[in-house]
C-alpha atoms as a PDB file:
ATOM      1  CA  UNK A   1      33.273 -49.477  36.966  1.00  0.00           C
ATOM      2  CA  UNK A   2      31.841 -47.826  34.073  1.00  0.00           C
ATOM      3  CA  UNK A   3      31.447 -49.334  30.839  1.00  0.00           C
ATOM      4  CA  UNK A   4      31.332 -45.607  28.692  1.00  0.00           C
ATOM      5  CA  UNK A   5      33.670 -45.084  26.174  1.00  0.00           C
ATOM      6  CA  UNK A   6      36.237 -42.002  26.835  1.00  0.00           C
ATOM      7  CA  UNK A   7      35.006 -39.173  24.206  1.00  0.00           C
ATOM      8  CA  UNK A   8      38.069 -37.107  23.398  1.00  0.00           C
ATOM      9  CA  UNK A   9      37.555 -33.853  21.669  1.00  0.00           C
ATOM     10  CA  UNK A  10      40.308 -33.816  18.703  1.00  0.00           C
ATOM     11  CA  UNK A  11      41.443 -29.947  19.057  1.00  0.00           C
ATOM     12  CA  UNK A  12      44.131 -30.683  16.358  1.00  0.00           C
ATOM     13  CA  UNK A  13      41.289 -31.406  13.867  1.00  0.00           C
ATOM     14  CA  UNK A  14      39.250 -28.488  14.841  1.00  0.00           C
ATOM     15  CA  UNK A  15      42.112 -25.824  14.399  1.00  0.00           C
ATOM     16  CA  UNK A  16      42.157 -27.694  10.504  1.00  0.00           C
ATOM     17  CA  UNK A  17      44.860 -30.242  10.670  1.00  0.00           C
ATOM     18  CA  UNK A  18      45.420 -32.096   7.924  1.00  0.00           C
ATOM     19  CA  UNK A  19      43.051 -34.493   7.132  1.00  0.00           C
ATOM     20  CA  UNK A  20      43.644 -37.292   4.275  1.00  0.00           C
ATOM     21  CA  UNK A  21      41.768 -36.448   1.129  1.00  0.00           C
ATOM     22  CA  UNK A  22      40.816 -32.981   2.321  1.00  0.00           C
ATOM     23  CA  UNK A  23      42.194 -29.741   1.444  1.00  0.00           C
ATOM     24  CA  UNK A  24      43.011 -27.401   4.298  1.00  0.00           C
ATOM     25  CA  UNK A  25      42.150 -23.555   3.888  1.00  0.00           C
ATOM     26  CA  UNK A  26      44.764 -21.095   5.252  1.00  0.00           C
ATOM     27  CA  UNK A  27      44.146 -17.184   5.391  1.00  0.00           C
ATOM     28  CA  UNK A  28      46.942 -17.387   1.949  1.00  0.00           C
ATOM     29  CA  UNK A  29      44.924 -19.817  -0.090  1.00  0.00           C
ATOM     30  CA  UNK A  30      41.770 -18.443   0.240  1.00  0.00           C
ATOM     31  CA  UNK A  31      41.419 -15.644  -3.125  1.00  0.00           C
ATOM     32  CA  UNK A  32      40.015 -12.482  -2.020  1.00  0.00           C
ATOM     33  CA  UNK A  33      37.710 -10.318  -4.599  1.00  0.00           C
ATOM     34  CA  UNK A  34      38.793  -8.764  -6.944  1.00  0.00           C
ATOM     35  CA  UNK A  35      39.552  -4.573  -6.744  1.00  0.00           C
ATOM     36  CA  UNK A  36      37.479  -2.574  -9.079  1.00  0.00           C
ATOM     37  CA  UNK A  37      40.733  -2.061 -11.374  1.00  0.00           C
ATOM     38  CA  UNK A  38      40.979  -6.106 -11.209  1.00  0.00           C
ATOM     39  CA  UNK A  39      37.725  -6.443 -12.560  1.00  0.00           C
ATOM     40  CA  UNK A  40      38.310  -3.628 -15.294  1.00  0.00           C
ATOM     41  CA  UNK A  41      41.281  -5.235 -16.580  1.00  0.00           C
ATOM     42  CA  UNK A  42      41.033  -9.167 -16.439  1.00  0.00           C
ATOM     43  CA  UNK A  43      38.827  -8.886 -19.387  1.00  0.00           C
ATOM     44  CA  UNK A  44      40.390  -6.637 -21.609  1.00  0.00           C
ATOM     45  CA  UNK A  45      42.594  -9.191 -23.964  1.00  0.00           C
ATOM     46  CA  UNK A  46      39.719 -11.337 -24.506  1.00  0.00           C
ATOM     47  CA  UNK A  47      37.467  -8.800 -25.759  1.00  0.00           C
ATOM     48  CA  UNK A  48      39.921  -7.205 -28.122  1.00  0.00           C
ATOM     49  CA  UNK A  49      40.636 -10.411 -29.305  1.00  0.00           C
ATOM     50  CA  UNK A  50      36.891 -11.161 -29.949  1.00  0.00           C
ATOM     51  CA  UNK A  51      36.140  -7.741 -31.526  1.00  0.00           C
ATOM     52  CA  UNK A  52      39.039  -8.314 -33.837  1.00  0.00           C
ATOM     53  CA  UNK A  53      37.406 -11.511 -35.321  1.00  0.00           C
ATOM     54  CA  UNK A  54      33.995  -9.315 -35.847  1.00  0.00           C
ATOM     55  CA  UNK A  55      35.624  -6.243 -37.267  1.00  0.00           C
ATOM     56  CA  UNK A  56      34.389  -4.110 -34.030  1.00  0.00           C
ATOM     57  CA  UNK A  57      36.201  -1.499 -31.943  1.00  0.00           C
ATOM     58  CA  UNK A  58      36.904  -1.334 -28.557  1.00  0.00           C
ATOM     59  CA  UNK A  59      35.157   2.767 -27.885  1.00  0.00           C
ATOM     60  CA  UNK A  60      32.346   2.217 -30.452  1.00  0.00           C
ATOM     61  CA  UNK A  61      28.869   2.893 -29.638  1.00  0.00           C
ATOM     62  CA  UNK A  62      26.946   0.318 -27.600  1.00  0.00           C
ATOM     63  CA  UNK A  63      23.078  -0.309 -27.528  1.00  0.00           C
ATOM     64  CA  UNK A  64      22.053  -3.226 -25.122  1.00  0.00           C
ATOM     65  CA  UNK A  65      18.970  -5.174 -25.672  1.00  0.00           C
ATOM     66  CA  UNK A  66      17.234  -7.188 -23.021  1.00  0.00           C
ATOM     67  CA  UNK A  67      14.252 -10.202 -23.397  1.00  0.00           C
ATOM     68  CA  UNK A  68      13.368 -11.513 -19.763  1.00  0.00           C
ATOM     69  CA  UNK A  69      12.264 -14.146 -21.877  1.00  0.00           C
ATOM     70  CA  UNK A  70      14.777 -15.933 -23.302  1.00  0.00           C
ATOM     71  CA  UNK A  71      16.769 -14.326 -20.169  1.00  0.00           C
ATOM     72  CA  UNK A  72      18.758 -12.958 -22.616  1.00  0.00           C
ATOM     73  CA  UNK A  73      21.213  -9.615 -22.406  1.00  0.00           C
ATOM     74  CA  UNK A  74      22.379  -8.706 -26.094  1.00  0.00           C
ATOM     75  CA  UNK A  75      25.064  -6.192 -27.189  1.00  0.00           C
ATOM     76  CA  UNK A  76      25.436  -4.404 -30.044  1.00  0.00           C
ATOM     77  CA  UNK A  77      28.179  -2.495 -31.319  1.00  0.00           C
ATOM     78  CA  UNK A  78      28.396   0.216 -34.187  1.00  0.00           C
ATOM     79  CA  UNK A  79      30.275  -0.511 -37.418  1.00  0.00           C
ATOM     80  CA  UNK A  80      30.033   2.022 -40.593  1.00  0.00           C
ATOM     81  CA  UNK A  81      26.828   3.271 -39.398  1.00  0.00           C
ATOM     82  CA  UNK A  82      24.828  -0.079 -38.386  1.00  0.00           C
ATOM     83  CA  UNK A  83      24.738  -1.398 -35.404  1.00  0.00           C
ATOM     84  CA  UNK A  84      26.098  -5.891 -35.194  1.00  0.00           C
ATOM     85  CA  UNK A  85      25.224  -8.267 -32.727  1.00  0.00           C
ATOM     86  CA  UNK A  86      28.478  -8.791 -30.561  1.00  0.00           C
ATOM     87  CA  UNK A  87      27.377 -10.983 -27.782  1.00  0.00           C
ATOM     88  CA  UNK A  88      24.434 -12.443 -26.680  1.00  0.00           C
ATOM     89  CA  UNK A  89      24.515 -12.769 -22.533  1.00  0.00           C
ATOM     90  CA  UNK A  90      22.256 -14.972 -20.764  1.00  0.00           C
ATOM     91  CA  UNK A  91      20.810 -13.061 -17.679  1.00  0.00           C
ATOM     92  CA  UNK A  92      21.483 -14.984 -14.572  1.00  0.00           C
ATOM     93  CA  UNK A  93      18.891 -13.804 -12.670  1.00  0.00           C
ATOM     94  CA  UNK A  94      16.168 -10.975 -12.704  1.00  0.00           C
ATOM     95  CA  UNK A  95      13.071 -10.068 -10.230  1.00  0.00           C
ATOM     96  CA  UNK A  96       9.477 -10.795 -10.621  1.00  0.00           C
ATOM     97  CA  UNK A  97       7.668 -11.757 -13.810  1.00  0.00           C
ATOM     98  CA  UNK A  98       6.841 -10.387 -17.022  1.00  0.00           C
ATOM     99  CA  UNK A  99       5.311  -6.830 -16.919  1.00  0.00           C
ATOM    100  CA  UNK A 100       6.547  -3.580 -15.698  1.00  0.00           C
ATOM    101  CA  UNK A 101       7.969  -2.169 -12.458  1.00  0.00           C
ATOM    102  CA  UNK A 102       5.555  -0.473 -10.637  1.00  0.00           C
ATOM    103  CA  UNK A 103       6.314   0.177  -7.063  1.00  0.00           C
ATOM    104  CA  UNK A 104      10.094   0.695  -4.809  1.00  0.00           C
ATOM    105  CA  UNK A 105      10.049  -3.032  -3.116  1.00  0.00           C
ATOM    106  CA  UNK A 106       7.465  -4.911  -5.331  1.00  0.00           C
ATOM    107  CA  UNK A 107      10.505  -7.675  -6.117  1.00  0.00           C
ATOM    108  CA  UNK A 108       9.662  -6.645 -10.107  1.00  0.00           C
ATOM    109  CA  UNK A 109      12.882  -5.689 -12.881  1.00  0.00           C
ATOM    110  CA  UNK A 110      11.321  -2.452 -15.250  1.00  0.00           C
ATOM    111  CA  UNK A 111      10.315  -2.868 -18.777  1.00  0.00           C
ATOM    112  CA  UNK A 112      10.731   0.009 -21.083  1.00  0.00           C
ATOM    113  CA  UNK A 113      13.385   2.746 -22.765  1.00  0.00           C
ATOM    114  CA  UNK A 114      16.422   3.739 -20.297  1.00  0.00           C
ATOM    115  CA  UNK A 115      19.505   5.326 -20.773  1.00  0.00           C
ATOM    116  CA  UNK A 116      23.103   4.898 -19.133  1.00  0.00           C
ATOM    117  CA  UNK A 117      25.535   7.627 -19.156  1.00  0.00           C
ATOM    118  CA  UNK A 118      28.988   8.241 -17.716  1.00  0.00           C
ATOM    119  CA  UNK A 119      28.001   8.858 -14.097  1.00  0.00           C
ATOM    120  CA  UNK A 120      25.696   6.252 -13.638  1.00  0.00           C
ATOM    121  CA  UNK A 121      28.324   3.851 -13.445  1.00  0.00           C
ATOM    122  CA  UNK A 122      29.830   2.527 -10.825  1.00  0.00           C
ATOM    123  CA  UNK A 123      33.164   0.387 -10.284  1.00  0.00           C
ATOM    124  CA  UNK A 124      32.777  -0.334  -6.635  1.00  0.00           C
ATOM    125  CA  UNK A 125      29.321  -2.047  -6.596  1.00  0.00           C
ATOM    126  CA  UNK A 126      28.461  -4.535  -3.825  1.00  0.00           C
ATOM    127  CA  UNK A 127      27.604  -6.789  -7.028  1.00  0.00           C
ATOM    128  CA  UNK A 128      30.748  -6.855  -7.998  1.00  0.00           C
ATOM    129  CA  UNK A 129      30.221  -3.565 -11.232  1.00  0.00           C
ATOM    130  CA  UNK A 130      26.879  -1.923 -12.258  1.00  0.00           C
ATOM    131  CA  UNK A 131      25.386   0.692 -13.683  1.00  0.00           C
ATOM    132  CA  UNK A 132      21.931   2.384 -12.949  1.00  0.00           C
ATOM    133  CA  UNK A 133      19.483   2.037 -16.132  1.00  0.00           C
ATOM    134  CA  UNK A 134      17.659   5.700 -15.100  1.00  0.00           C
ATOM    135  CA  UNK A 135      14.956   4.123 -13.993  1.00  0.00           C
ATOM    136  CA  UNK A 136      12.080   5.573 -13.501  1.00  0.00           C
ATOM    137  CA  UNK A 137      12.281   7.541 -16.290  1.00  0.00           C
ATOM    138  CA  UNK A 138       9.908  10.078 -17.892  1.00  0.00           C
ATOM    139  CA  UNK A 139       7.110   7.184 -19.293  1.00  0.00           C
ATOM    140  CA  UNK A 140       7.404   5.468 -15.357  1.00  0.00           C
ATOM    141  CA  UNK A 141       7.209   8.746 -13.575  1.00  0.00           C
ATOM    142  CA  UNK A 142       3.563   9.995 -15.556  1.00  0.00           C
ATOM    143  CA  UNK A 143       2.443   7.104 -14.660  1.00  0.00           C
ATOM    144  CA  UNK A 144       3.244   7.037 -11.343  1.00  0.00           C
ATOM    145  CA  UNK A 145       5.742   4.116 -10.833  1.00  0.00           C
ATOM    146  CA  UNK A 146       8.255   4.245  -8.371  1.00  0.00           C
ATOM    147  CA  UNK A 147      11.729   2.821  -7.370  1.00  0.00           C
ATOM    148  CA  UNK A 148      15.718   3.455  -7.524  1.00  0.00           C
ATOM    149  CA  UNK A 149      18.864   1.835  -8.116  1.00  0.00           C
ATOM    150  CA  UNK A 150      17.749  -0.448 -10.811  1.00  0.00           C
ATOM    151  CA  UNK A 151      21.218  -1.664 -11.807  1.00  0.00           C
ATOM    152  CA  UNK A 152      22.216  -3.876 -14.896  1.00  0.00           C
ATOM    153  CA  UNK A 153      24.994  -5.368 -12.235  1.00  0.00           C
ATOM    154  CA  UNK A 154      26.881  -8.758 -11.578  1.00  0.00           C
ATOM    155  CA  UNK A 155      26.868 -11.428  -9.102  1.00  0.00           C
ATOM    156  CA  UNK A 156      23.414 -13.541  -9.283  1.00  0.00           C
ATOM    157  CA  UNK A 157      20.959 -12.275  -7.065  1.00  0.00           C
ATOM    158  CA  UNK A 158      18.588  -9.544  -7.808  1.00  0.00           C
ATOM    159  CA  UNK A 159      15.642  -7.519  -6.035  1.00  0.00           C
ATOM    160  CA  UNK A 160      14.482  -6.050  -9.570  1.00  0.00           C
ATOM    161  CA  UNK A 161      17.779  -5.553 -10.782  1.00  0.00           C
ATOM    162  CA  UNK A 162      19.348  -7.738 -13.843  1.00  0.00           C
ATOM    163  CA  UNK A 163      22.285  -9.596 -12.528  1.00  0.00           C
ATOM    164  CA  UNK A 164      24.598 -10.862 -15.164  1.00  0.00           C
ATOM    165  CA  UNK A 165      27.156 -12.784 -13.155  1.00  0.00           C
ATOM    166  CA  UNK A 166      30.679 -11.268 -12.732  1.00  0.00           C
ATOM    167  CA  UNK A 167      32.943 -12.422 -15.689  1.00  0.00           C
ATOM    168  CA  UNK A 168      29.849 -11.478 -18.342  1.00  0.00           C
ATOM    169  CA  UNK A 169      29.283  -8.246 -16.290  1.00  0.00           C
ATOM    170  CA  UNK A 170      33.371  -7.300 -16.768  1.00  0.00           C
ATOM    171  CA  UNK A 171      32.589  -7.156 -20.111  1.00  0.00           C
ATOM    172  CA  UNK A 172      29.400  -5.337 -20.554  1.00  0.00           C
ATOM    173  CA  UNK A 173      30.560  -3.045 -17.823  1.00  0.00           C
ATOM    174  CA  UNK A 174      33.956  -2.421 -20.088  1.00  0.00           C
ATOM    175  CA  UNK A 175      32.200  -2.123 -23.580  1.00  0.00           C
ATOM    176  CA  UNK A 176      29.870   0.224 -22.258  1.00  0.00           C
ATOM    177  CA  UNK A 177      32.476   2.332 -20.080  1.00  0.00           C
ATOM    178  CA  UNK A 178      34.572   2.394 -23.783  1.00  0.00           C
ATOM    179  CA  UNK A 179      31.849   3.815 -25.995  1.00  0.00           C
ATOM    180  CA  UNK A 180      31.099   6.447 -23.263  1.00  0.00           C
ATOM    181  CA  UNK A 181      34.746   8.200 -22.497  1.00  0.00           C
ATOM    182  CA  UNK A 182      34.962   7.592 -26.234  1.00  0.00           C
ATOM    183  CA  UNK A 183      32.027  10.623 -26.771  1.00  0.00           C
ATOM    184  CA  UNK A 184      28.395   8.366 -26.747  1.00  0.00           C
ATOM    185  CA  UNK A 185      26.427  10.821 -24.426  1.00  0.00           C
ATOM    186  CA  UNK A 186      23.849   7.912 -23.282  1.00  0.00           C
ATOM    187  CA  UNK A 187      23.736   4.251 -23.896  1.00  0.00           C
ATOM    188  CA  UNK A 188      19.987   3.304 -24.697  1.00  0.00           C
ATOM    189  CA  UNK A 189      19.278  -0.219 -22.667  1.00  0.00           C
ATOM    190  CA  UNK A 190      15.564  -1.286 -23.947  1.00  0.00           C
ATOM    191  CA  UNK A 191      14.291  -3.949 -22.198  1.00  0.00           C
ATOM    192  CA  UNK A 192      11.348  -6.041 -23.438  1.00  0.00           C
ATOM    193  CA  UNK A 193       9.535  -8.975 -21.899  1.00  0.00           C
ATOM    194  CA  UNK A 194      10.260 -10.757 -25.015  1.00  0.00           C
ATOM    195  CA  UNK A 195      10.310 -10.341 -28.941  1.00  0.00           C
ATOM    196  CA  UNK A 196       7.138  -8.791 -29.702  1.00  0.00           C
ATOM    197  CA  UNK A 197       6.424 -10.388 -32.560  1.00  0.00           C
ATOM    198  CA  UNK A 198       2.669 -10.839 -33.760  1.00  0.00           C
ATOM    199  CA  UNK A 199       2.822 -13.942 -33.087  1.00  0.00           C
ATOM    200  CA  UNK A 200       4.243 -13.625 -28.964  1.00  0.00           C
ATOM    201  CA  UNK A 201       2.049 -10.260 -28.911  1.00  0.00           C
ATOM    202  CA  UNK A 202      -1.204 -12.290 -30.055  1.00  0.00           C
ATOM    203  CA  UNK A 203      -0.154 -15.238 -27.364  1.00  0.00           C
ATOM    204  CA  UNK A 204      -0.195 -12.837 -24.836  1.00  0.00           C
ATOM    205  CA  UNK A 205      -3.102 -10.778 -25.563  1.00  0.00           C
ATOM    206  CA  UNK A 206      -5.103 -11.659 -22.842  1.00  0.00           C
ATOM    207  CA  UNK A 207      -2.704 -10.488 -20.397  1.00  0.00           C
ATOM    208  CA  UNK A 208      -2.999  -6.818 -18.329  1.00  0.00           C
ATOM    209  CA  UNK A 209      -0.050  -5.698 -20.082  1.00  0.00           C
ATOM    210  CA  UNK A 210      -0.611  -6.295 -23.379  1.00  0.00           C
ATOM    211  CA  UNK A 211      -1.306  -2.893 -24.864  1.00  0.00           C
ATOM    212  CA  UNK A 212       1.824  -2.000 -23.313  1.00  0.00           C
ATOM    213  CA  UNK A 213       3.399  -4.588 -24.774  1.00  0.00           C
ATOM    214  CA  UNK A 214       2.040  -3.444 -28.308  1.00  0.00           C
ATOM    215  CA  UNK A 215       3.645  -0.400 -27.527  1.00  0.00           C
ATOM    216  CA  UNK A 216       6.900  -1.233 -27.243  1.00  0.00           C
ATOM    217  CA  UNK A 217       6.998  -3.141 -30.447  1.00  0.00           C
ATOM    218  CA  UNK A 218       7.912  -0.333 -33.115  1.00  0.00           C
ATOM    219  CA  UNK A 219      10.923   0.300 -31.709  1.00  0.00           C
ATOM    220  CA  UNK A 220      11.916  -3.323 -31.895  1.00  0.00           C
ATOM    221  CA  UNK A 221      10.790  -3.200 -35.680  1.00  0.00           C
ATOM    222  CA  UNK A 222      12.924  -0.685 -36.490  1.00  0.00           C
ATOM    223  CA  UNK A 223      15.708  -1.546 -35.164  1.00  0.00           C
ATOM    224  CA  UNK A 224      15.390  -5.148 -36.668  1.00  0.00           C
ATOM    225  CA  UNK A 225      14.788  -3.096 -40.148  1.00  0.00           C
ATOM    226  CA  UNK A 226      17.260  -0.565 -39.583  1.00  0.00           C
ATOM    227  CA  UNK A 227      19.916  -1.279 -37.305  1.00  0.00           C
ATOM    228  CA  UNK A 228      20.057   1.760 -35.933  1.00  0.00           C
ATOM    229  CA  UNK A 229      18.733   2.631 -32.082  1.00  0.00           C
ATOM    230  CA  UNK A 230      15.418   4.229 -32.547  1.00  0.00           C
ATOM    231  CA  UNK A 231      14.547   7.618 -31.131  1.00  0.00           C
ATOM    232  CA  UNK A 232      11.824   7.044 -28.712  1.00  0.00           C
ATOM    233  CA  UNK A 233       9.944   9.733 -26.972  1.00  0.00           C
ATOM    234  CA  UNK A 234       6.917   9.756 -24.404  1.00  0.00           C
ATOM    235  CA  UNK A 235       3.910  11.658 -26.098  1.00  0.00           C
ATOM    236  CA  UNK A 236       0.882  12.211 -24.200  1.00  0.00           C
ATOM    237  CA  UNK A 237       2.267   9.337 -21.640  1.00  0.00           C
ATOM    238  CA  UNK A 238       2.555   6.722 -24.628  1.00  0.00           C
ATOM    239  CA  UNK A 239       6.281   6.050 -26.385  1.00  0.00           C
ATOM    240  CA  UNK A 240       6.201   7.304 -29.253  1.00  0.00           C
ATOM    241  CA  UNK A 241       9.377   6.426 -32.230  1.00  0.00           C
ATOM    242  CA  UNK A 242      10.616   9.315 -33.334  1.00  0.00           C
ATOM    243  CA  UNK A 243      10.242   9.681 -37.347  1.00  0.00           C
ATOM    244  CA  UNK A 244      13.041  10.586 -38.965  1.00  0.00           C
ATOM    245  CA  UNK A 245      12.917  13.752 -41.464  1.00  0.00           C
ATOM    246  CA  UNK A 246      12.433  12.823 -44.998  1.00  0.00           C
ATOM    247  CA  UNK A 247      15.469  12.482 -47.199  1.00  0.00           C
ATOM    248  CA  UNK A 248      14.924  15.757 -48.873  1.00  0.00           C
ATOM    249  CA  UNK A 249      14.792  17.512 -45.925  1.00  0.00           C
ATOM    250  CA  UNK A 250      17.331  16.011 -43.781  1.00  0.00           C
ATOM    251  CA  UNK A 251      19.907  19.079 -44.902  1.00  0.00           C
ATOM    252  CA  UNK A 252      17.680  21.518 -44.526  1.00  0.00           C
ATOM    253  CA  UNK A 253      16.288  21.232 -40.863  1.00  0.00           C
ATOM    254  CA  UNK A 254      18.607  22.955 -39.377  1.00  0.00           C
ATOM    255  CA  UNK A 255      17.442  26.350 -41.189  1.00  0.00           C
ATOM    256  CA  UNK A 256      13.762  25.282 -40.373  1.00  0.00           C
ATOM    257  CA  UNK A 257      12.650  26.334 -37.086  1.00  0.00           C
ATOM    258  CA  UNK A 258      11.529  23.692 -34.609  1.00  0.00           C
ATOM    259  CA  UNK A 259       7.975  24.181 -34.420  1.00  0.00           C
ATOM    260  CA  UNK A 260       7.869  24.089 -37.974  1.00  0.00           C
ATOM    261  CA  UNK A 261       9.668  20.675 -38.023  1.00  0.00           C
ATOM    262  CA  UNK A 262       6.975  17.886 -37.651  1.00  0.00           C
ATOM    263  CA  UNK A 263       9.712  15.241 -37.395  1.00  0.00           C
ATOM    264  CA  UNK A 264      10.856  16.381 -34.150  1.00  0.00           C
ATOM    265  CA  UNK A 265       9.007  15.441 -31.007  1.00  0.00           C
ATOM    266  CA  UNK A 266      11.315  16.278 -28.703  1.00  0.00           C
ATOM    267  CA  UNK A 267      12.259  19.792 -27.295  1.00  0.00           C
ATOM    268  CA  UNK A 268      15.615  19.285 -28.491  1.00  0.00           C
ATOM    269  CA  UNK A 269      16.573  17.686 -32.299  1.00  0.00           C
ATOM    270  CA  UNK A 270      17.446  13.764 -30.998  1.00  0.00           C
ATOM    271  CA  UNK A 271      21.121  13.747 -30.568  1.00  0.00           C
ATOM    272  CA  UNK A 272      22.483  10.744 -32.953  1.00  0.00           C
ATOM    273  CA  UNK A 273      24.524   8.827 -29.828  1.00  0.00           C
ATOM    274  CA  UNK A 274      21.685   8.761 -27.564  1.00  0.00           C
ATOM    275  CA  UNK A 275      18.941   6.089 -28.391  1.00  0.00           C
ATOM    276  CA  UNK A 276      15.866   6.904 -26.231  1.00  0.00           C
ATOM    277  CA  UNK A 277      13.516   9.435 -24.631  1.00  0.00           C
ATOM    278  CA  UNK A 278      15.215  12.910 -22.795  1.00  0.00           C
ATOM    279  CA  UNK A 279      17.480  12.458 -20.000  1.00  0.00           C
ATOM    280  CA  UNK A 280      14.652  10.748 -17.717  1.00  0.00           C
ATOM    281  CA  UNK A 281      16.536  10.650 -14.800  1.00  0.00           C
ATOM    282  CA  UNK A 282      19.493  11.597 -12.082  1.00  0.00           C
ATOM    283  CA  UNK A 283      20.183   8.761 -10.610  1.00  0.00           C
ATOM    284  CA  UNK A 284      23.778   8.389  -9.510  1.00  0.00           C
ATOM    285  CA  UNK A 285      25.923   5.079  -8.575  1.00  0.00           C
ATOM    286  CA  UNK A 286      24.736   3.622  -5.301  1.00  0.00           C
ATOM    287  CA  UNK A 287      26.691   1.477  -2.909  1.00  0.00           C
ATOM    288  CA  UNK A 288      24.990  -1.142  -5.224  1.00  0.00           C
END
């Protein structure tokens, strides 16, 4: 006689009977994601709410700011001409290390001057809602970089993208749909590696990037002195700010034709809603 011990297979326990102390999952109890139009709405009291409180309008211009470090997303909204913080986001996840984006596949999130507008976004992302950034844009393509579909998206993985995890991303993605269908032609996303102050720019001078760095820091100076989104254009494959005209002629360039208007870098005048270089790129929503 054999001295084994029987083994039963419990069939009730693998089709998920109950089990004390356990919760058992039906098909019912188990939340599917949410529809684009979900996503779009859910967050829609709270900001309005939370705008009130600051004074700010839902349909105001937007400019977004991002530091990889602190892995920090901010946004700012316009009020009687200036632009205020709103919210501060931290970034849940971006590619790579500080520096530029160089190359399709090289893992890295782009540093730089990028604008969003209306068809660049795109409700039914795989991450949950994005929008492209235009990268590459003019500065990237003279120098050669490459990539696409560098999204400012949610969820918390990323490939060179900035994911901002869904519930921040609902916002972002509903500020930033408001201030376009309200008339802002572009949304100007600038992306540093961090503040370049003297001090950060001198602690990283020994580093590959650091005249690029350099570069990027009087825009962030005027802002900070201005509040306003700097024109930026790419001169002779630099960025360049764009001046603005002095006070005395600020009325009068409009009668003064273009070439003879040293204040103007661009072919066009700089349109006040946009915030960066020329449209840099036609990139459309991807299935990310």
């Amino acid at each position: 006689m054999s001295n084994r011990v029987p083994v039963v297979i419990l069939w009730a326990g693998l089709l998920g009977a109950a089990i004390p102390g356990k919760q058992v999952l039906s098909a019912e109890s188990i939340t599917p994601p949410p529809t684009a139009a979900e996503a779009l709405t859910r967050p829609l009291t709270r900001l309005k709410q939370q705008l009130e409180r600051q004074e700010l309008t839902m349909g105001s211009k937007v400019y977004l700011r991002i530091f990889k470090l602190p892995e920090r997303l901010e946004l700012w909204i316009e009020s009687r001409g200036r632009f205020r913080l709103f919210k501060g986001y931290p970034i849940c996840c971006y590619a790579g290390f500080l520096g530029p984006k160089l190359a399709e596949g090289d893992q890295q999130s782009p540093e730089g001057f990028y604008q969003v507008r209306l068809d660049q976004l795109n409700p039914h992302s795989r991450y949950h809602l994005a929008f492209d950034i235009g990268y590459p844009n003019l500065y990237d393509t003279i120098h050669g970089r490459q990539g696409s579909q560098i999204m400012i998206h949610g969820r918390c993985s990323s490939r060179g993208c900035f994911a901002m995890g869904d519930a921040a991303m609902e916002e972002i993605y509903c500020l930033v749909q408001a201030a376009l269908q309200q008339g802002q032609r572009s949304v100007a996303v600038h992306i540093f590696p961090f503040v370049p102050s003297p001090a950060n720019l001198k602690k990283f001078k020994r580093s590959f990037w650091s005249s690029f760095w350099q570069s990027q820091q009087p825009m962030y100076d005027f802002f900070e002195s201005n509040r306003q989104v700097p024109q930026v254009s790419v001169i002779q494959g630099s960025y360049t700010l764009d001046q603005p005209p002095p006070a005395h002629l600020s009325q009068l360039g409009q009668h003064i034709p273009k070439e003879q208007q040293p204040w103007l870098t661009n072919a066009e005048a700089p349109d006040e809603s946009t915030s960066s270089a020329p449209p840099m790129s036609t990139a459309k929503p991807s299935a990310r």
